[in-house]
C-alpha atoms as a PDB file:
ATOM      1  CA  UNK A   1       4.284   7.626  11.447  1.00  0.00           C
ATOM      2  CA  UNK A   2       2.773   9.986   8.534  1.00  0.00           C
ATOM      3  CA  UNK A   3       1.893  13.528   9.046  1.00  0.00           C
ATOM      4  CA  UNK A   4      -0.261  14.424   6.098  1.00  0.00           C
ATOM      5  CA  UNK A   5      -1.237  11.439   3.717  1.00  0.00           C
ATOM      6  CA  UNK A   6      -2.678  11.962   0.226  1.00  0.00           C
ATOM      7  CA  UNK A   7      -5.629   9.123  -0.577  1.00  0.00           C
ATOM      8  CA  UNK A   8      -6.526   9.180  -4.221  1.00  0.00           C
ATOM      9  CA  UNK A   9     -10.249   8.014  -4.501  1.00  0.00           C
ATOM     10  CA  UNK A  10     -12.600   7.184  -7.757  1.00  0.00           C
ATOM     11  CA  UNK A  11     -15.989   5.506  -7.897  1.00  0.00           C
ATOM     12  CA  UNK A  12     -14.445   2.270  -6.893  1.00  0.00           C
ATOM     13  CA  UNK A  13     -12.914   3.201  -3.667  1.00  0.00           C
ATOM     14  CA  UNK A  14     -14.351   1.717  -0.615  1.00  0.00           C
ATOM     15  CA  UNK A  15     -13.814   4.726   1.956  1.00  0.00           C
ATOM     16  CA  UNK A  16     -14.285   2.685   5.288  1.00  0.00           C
ATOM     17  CA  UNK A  17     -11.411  -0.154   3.954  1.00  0.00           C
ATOM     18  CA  UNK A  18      -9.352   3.056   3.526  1.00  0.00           C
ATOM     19  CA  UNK A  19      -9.940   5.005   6.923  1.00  0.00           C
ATOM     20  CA  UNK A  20      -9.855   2.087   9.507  1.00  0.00           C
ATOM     21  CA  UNK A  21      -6.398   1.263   7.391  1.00  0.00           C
ATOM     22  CA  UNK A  22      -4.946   4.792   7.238  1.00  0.00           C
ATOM     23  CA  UNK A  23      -5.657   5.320  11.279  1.00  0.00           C
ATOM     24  CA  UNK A  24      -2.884   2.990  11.946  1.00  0.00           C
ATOM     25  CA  UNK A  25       0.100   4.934  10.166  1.00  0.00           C
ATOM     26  CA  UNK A  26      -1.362   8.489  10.905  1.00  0.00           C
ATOM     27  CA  UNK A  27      -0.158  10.533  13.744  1.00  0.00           C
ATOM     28  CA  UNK A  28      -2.653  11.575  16.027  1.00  0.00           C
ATOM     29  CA  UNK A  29      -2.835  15.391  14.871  1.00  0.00           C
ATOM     30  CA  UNK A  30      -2.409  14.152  11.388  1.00  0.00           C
ATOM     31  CA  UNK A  31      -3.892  15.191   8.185  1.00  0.00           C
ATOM     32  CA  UNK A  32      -5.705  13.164   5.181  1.00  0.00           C
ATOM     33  CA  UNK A  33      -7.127  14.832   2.165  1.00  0.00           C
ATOM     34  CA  UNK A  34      -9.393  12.512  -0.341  1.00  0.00           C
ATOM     35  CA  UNK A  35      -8.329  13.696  -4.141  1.00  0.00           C
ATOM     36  CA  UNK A  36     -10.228  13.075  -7.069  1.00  0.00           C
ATOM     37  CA  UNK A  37      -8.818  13.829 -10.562  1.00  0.00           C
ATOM     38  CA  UNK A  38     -11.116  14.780 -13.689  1.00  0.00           C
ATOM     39  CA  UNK A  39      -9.597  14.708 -16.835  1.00  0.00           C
ATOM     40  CA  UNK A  40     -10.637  17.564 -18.941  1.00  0.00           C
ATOM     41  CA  UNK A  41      -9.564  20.397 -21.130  1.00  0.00           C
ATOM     42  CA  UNK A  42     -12.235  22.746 -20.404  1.00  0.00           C
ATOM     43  CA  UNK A  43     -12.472  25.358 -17.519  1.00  0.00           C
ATOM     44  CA  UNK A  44     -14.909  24.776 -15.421  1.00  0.00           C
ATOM     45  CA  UNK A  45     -15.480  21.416 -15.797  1.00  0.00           C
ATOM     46  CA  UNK A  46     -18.785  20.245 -17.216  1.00  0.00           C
ATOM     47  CA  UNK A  47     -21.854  19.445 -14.439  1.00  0.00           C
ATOM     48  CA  UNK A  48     -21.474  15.607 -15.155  1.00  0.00           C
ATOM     49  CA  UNK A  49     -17.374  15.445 -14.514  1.00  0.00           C
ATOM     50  CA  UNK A  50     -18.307  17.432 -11.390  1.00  0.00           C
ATOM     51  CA  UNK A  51     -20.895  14.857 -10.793  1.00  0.00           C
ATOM     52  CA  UNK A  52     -18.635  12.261 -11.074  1.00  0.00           C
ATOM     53  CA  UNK A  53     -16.236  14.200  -8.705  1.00  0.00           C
ATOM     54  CA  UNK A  54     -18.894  14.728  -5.935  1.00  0.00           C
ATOM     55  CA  UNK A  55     -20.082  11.090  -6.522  1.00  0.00           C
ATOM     56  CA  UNK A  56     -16.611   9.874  -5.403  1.00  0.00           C
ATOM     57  CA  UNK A  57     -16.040  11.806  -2.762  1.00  0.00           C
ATOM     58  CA  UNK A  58     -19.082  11.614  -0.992  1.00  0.00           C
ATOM     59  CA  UNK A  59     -19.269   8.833   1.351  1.00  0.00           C
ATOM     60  CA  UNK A  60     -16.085  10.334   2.814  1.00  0.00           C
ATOM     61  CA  UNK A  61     -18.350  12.826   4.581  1.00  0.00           C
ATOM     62  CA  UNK A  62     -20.329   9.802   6.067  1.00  0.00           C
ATOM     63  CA  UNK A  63     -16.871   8.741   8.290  1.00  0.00           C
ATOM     64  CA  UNK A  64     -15.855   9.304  11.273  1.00  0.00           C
ATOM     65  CA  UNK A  65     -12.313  10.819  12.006  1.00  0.00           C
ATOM     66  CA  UNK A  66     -10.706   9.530  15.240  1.00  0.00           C
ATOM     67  CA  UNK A  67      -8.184  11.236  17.374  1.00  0.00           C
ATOM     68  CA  UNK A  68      -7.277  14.776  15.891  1.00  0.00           C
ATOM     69  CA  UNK A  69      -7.229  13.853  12.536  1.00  0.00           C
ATOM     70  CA  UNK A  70      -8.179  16.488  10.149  1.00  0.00           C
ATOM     71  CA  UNK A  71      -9.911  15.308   7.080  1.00  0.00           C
ATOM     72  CA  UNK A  72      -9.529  17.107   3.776  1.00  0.00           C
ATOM     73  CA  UNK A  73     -11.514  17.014   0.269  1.00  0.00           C
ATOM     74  CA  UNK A  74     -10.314  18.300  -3.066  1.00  0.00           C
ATOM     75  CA  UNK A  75     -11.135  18.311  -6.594  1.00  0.00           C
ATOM     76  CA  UNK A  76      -8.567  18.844  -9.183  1.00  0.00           C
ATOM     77  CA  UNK A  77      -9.220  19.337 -12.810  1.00  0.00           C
ATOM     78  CA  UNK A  78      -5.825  17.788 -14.799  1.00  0.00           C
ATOM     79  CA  UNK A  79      -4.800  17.114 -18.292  1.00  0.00           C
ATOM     80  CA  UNK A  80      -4.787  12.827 -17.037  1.00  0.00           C
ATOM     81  CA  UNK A  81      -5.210  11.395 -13.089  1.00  0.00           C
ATOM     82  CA  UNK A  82      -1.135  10.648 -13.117  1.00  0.00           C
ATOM     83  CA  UNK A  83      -0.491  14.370 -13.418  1.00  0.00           C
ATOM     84  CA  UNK A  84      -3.514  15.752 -11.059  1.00  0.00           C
ATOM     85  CA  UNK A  85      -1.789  13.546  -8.372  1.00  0.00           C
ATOM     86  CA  UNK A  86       1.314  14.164  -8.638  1.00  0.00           C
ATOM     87  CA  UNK A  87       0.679  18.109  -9.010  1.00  0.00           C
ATOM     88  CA  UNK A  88      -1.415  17.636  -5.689  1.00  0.00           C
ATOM     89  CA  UNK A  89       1.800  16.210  -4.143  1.00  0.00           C
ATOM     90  CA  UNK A  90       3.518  19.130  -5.054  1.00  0.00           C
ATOM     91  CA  UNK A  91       1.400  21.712  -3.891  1.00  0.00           C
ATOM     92  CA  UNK A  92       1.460  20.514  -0.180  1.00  0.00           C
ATOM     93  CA  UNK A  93       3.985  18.794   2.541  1.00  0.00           C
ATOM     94  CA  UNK A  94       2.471  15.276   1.514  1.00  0.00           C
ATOM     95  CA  UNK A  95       4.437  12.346   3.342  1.00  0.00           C
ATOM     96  CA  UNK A  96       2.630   9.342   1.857  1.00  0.00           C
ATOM     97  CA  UNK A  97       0.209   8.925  -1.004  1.00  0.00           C
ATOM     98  CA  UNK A  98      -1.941   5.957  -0.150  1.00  0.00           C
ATOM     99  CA  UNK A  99      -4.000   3.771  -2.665  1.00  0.00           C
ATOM    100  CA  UNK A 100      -6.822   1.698  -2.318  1.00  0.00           C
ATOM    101  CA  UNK A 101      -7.546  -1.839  -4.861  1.00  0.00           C
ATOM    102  CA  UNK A 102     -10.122  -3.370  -4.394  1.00  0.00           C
ATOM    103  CA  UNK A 103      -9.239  -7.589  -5.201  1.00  0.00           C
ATOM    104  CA  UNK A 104     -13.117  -7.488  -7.122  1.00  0.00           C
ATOM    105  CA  UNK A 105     -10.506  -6.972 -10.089  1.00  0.00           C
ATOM    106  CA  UNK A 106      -8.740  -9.960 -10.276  1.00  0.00           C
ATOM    107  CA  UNK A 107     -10.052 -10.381 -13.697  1.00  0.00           C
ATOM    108  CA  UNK A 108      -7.947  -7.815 -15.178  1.00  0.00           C
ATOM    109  CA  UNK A 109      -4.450  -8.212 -16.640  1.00  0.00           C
ATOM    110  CA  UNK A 110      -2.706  -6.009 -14.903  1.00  0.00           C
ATOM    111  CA  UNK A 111      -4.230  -5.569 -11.348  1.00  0.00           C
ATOM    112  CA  UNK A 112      -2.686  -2.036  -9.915  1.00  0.00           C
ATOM    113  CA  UNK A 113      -3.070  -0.504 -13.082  1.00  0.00           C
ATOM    114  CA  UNK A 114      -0.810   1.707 -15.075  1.00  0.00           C
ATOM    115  CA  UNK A 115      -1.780   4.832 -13.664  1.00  0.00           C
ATOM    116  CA  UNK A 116      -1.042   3.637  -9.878  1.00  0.00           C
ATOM    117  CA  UNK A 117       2.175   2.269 -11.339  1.00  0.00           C
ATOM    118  CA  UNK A 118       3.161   5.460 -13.237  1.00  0.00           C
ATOM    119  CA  UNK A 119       2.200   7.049  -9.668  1.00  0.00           C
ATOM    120  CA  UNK A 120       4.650   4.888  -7.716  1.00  0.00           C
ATOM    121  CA  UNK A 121       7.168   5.742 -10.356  1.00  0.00           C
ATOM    122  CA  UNK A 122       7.733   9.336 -10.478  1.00  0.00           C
ATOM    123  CA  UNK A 123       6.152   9.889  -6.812  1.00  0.00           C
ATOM    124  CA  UNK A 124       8.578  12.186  -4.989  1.00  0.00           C
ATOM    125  CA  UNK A 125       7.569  10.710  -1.718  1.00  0.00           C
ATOM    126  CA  UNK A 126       6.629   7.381  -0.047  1.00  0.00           C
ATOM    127  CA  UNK A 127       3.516   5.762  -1.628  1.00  0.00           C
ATOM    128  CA  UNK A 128       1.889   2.109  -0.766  1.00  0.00           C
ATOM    129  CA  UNK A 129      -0.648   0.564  -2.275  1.00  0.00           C
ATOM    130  CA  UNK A 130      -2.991  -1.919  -0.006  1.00  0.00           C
ATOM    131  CA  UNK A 131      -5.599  -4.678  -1.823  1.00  0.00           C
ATOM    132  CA  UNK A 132      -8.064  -5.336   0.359  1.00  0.00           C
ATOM    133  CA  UNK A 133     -11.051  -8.274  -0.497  1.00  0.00           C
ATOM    134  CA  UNK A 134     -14.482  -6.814  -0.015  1.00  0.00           C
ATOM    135  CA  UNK A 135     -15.829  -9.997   1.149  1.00  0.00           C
ATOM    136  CA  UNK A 136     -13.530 -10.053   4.170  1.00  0.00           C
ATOM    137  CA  UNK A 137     -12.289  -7.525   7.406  1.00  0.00           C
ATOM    138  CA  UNK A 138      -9.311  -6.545   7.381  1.00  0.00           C
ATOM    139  CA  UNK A 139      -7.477  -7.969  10.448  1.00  0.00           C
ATOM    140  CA  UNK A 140      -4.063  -8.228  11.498  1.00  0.00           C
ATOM    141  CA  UNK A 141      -3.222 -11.287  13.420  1.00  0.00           C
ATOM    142  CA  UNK A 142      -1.059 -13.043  11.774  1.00  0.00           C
ATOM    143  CA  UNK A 143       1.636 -10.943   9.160  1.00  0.00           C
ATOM    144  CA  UNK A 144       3.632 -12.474   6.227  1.00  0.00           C
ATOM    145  CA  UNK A 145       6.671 -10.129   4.941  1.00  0.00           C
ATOM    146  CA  UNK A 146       8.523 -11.709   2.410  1.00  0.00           C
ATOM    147  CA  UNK A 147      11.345  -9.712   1.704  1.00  0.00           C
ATOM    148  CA  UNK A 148      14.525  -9.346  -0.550  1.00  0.00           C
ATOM    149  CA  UNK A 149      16.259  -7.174   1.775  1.00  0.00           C
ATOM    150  CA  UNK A 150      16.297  -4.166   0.232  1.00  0.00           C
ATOM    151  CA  UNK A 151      14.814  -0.938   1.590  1.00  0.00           C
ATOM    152  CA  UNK A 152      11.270  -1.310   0.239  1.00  0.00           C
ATOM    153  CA  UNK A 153      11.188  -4.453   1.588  1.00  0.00           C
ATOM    154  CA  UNK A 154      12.279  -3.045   5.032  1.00  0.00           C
ATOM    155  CA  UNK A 155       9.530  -0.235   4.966  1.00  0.00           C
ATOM    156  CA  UNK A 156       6.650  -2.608   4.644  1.00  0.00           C
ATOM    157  CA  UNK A 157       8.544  -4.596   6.889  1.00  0.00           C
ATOM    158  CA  UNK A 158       8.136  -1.286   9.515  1.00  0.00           C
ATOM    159  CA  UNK A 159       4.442  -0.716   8.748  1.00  0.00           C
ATOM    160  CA  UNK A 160       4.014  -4.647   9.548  1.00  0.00           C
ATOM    161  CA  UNK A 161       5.390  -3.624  13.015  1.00  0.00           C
ATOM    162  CA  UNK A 162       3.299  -0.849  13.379  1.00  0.00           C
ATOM    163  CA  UNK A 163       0.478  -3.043  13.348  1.00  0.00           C
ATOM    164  CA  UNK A 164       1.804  -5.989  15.231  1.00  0.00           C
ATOM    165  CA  UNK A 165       2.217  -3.368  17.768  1.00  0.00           C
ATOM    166  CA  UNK A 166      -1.438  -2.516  18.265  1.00  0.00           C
ATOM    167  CA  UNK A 167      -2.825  -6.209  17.742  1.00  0.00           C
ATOM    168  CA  UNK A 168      -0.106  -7.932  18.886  1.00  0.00           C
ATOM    169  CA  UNK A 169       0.147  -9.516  15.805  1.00  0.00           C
ATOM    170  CA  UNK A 170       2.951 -12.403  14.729  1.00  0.00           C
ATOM    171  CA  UNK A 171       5.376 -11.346  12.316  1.00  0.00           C
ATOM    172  CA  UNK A 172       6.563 -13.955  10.080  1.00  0.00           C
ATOM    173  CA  UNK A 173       9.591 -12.806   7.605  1.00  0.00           C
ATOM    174  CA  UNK A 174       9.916 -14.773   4.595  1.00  0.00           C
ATOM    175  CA  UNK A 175      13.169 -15.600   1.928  1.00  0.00           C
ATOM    176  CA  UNK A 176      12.625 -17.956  -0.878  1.00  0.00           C
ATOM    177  CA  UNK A 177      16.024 -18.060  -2.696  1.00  0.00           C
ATOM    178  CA  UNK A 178      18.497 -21.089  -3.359  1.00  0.00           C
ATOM    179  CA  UNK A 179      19.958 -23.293  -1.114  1.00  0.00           C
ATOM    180  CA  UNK A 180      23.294 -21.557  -2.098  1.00  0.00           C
ATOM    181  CA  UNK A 181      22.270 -18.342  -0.409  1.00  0.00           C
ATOM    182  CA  UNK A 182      22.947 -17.395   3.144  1.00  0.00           C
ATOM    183  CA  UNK A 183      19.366 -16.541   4.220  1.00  0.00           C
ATOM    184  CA  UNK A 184      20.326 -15.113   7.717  1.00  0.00           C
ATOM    185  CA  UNK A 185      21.733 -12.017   5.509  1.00  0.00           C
ATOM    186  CA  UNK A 186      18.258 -11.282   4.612  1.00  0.00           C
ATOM    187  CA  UNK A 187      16.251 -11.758   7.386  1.00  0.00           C
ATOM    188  CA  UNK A 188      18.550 -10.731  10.099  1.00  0.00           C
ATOM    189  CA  UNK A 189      17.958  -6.944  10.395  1.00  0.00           C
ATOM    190  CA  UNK A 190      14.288  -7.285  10.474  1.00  0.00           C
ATOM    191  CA  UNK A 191      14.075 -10.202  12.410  1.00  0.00           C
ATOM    192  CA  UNK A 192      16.462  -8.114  15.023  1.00  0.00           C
ATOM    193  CA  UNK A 193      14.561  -5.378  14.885  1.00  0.00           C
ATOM    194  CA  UNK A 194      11.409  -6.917  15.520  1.00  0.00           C
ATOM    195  CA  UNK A 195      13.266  -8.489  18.691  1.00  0.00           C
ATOM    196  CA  UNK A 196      14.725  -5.468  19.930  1.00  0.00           C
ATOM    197  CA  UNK A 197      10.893  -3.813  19.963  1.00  0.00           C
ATOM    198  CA  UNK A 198       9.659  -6.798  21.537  1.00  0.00           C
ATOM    199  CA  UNK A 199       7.670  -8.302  18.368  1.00  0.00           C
ATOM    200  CA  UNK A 200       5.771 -11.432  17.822  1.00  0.00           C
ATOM    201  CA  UNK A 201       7.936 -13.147  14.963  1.00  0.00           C
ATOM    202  CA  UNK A 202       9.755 -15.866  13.504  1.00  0.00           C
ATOM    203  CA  UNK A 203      11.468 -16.355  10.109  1.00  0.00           C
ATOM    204  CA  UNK A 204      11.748 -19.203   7.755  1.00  0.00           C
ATOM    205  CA  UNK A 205      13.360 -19.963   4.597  1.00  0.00           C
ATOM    206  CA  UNK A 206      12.119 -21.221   1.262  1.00  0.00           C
ATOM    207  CA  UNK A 207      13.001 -22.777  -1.903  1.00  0.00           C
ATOM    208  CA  UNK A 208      11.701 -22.582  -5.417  1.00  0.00           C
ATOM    209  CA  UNK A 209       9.625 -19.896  -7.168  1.00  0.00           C
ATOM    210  CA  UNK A 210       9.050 -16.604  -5.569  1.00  0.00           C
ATOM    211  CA  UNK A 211       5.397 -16.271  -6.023  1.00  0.00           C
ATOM    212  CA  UNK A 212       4.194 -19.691  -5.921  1.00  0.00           C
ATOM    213  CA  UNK A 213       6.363 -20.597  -2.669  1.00  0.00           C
ATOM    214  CA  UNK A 214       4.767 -17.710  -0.661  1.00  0.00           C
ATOM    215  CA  UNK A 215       1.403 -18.389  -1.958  1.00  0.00           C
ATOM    216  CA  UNK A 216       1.994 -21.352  -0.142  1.00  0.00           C
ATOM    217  CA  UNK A 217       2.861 -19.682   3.018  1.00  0.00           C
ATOM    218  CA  UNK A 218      -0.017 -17.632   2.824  1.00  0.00           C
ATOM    219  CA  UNK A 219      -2.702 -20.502   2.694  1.00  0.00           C
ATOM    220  CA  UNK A 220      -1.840 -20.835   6.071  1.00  0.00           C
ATOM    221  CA  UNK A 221      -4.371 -18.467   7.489  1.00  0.00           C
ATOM    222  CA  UNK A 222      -2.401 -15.166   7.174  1.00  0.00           C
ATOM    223  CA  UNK A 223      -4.395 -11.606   7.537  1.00  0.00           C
ATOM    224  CA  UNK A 224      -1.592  -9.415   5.434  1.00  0.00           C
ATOM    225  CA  UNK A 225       1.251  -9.848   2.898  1.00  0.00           C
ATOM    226  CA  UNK A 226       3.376  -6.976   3.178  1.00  0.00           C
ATOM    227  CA  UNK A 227       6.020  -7.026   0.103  1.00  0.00           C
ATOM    228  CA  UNK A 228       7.864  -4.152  -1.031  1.00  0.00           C
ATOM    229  CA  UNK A 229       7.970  -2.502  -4.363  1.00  0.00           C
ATOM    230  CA  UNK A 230      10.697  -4.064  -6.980  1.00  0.00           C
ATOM    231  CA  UNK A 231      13.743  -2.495  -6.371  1.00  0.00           C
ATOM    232  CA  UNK A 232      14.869  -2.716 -10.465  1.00  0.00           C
ATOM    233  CA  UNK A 233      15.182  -0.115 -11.905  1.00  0.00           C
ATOM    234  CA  UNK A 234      12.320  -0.856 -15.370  1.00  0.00           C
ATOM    235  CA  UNK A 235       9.543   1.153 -17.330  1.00  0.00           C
ATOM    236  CA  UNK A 236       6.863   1.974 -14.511  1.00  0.00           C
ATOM    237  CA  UNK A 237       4.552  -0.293 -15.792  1.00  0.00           C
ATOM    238  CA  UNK A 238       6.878  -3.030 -14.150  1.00  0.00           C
ATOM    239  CA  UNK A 239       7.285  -0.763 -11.046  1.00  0.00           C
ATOM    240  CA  UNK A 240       4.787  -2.673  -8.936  1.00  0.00           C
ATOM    241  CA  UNK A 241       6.186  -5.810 -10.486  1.00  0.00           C
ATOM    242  CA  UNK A 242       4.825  -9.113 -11.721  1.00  0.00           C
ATOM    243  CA  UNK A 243       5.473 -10.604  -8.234  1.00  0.00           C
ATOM    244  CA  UNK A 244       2.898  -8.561  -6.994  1.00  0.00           C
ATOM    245  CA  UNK A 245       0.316  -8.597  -9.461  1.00  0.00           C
ATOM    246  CA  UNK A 246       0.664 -11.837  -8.970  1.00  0.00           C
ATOM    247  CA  UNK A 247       0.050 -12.337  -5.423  1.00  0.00           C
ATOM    248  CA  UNK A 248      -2.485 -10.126  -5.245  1.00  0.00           C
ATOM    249  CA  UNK A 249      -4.688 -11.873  -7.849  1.00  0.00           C
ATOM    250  CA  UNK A 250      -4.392 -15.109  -6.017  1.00  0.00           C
ATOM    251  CA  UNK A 251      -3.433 -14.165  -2.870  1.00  0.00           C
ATOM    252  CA  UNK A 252      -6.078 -15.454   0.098  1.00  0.00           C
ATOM    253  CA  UNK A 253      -5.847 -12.469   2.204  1.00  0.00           C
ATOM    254  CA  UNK A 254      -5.357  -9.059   1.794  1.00  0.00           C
ATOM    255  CA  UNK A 255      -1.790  -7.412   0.552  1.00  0.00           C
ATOM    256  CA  UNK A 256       0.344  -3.975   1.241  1.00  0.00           C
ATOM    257  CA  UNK A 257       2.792  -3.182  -1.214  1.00  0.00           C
ATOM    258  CA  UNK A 258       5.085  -0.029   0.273  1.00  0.00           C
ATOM    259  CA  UNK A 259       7.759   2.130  -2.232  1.00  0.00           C
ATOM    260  CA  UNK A 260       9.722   4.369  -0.184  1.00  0.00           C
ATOM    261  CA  UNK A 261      12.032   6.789  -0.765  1.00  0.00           C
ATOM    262  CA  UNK A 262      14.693   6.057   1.997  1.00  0.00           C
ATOM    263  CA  UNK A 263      17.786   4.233   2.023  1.00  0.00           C
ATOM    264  CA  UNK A 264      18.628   0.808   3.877  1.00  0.00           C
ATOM    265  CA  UNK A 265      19.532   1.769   7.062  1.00  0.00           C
END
């Protein structure tokens, strides 16, 4: 599915979440390069920023790259983390920057954090964010997508295919709206998709609010929430969206949240 993919790492990345993930969406000849940003104004960068830098990247070296899979480190010295990324993803053919969170944050206010939102905001290509729990494997029997409809939606809706294609998963695609809306609309084209490939699935429709009514959903021992990115067009910091800070903080299994750059069809 992705060619070359661009993983972001820090101190609090758990590299092995991150590689058995990413081996599902890369092709096999594909490319991955670990990046980690120091923020500094001096040239070179002091020994305890590059410290810090080999510190992070280091257990990379300890994993195992299946297939043909090519597996790249760099170190990039930027004025803040937002702009060593997206420099990175402008010096090379990047389809997909890929992020990390680990759910031992649940504390904080804002889960993703501005910088991943600022990320997804002015990324020039498709990023996704997955929050994975530490205390659990990540598996993939049994997918919720709740969606809108709109294209992000439909892109996590695609990678939730990908995966019910290797594990045979079941596919459930989710609308909470009013009982004056016309759910079928929504579900439909992902629903017929999945049909036409030959997908586990079934869809169902729900009533009252958005986060609490698919928290609800997901108590009943799901593996993955795949939601899209708000599609509204607000300051980055809302990119993400409270929906999904939400869910992830009290979500009981892990979550992918996809932005892409596409259209609907």
């Amino acid at each position: 599915m992705y060619k070359k993919i661009l993983i972001p790492v820090s101190r609090t990345t758990n590299m092995k979440y991150i590689m058995e993930f990413v081996n599902h969406f890369l092709q096999e000849d594909g490319k991955i390069t670990f990046l980690h940003v120091t923020v500094s104004n001096a040239i070179p960068i002091s020994p305890g920023e590059w410290r810090r830098a080999l510190n992070a990247i280091s257990t990379t070296h300890m994993l195992k790259a299946e297939g043909g899979m090519e597996v790249y480190y760099a170190v990039k010295n930027s004025a803040s983390i937002v702009k060593g990324i997206l420099d990175e993803v402008k010096s090379e053919n990047y389809d997909l920057i890929l992020f990390a969170n680990s759910t031992y944050r649940r504390h904080l206010n804002h889960l993703f954090g501005n910088k991943i939102d600022e990320v997804i905001c002015n990324s020039p290509i498709e990023t996704a964010v997955i929050s994975y729990r530490d205390d659990m494997p990540l598996k993939y029997e049994r997918i919720l997508v709740p969606t809108s409809g709109y294209k992000h939606a439909l892109r996590a809706a695609k990678m939730a295919e990908l995966l019910s294609k290797k594990y045979g998963s079941e596919i459930t695609v989710m609308y909470v709206g009013s009982q004056k809306e016309n759910p079928k609309e929504v579900v439909n084209p992902i629903a017929m998709d999945l049909k036409e490939n030959g997908m586990k699935h079934r869809t169902i429709f729900r009533t009252g609010p958005v986060v609490e009514t698919i928290l609800a959903e997901a108590e009943k021992n799901y593996d993955l929430i795949a939601i899209g990115a708000t599609e509204r067009q607000q300051p980055y910091n809302f990119i993400t969206g409270s929906t999904a800070d939400r869910l992830i903080k009290k979500s009981p299994c892990p979550v992918l949240m996809v932005k892409t750059i596409g259209s609907n069809q």
